[in-house]
Protein backbone atom coordinates (compact mmCIF):
# COMPACT_ATOMS: atom_id res chain seq x y z
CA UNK A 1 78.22 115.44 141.16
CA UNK A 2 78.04 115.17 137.62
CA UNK A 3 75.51 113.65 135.81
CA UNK A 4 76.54 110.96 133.16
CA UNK A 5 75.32 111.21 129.69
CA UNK A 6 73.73 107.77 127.95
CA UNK A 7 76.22 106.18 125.61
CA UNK A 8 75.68 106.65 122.39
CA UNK A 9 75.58 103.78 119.95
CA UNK A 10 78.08 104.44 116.85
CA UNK A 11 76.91 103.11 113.45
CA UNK A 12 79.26 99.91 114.55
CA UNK A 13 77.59 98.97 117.49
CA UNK A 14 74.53 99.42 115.40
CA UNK A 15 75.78 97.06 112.73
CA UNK A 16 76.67 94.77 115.19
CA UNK A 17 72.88 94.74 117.00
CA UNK A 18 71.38 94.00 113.88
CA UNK A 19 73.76 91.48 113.15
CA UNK A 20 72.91 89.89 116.30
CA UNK A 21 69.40 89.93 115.24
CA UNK A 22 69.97 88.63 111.94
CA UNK A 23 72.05 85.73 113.24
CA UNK A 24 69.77 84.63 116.17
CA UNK A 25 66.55 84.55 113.61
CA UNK A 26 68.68 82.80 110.64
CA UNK A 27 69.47 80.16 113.64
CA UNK A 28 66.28 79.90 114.71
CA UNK A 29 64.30 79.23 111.31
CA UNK A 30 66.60 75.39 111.16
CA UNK A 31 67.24 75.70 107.30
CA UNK A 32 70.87 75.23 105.99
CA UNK A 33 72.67 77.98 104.45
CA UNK A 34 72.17 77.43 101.17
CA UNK A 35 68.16 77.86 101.61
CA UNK A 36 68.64 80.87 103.65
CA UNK A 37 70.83 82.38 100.78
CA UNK A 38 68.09 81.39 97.88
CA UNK A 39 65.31 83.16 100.41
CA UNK A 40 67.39 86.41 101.20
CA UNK A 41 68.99 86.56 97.29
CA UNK A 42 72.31 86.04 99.01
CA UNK A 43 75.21 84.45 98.65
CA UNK A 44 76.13 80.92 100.80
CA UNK A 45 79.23 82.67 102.03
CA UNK A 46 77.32 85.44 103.00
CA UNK A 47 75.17 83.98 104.80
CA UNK A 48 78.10 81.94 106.40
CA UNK A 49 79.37 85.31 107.33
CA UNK A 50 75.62 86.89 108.55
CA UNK A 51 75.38 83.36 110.91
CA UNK A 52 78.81 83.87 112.63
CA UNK A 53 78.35 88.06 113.27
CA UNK A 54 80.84 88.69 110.77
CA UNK A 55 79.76 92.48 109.53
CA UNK A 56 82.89 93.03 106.67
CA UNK A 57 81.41 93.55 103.79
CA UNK A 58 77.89 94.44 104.96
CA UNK A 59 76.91 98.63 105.66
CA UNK A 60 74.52 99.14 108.12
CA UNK A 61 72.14 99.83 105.34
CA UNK A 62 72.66 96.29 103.74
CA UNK A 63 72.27 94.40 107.27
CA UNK A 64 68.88 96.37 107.58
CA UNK A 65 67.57 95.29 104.08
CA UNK A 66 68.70 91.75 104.79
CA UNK A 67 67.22 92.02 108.40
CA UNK A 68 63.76 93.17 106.94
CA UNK A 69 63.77 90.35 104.18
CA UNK A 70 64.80 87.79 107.55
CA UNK A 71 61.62 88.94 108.43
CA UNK A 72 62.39 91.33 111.44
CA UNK A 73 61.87 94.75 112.38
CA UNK A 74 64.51 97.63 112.41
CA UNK A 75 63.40 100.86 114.28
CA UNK A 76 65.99 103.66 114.33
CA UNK A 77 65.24 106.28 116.52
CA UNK A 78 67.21 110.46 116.67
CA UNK A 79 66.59 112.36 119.59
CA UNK A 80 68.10 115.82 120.75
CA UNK A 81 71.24 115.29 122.92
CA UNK A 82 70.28 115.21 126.64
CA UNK A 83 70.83 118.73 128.06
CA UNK A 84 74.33 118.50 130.78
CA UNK A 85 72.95 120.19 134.09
């Protein structure tokens, strides 16, 4: 029987994670979106779009720098591909 490799998060499922995170955290802090955008030197529509996992517009790079700023840690981690037996 063959063994089943791990899937492998693409750099949209990784947007989309840290999206997540941004969203839940910019929920949880109760300010309106107007304060959020003056503490992350965004936009209010921006922020609209951060708070309702809306990623256009935003690379992965850009969510992490925003996530950071939010106050959160980002950890990206490269292994070897797992060996097929």
């Amino acid at each position: 029987m063959a063994t089943r490799r791990p899937a492998v998060p693409t750099s949209a499922q990784m947007r989309a994670q840290v999206l997540s995170a941004i969203a839940e955290r910019l929920t949880q802090a109760g300010l309106t979106q107007k304060e959020v955008a003056t503490q992350l030197g965004l936009a209010q529509p921006q922020v609209s779009a951060l708070m309702n996992e809306k990623s256009d517009g935003f690379s992965l790079d850009r969510l992490i720098d925003v996530a950071v700023r939010a106050g959160l840690s980002v950890r990206l981690s490269v292994t070897r591909p797992y060996k097929r037996d």
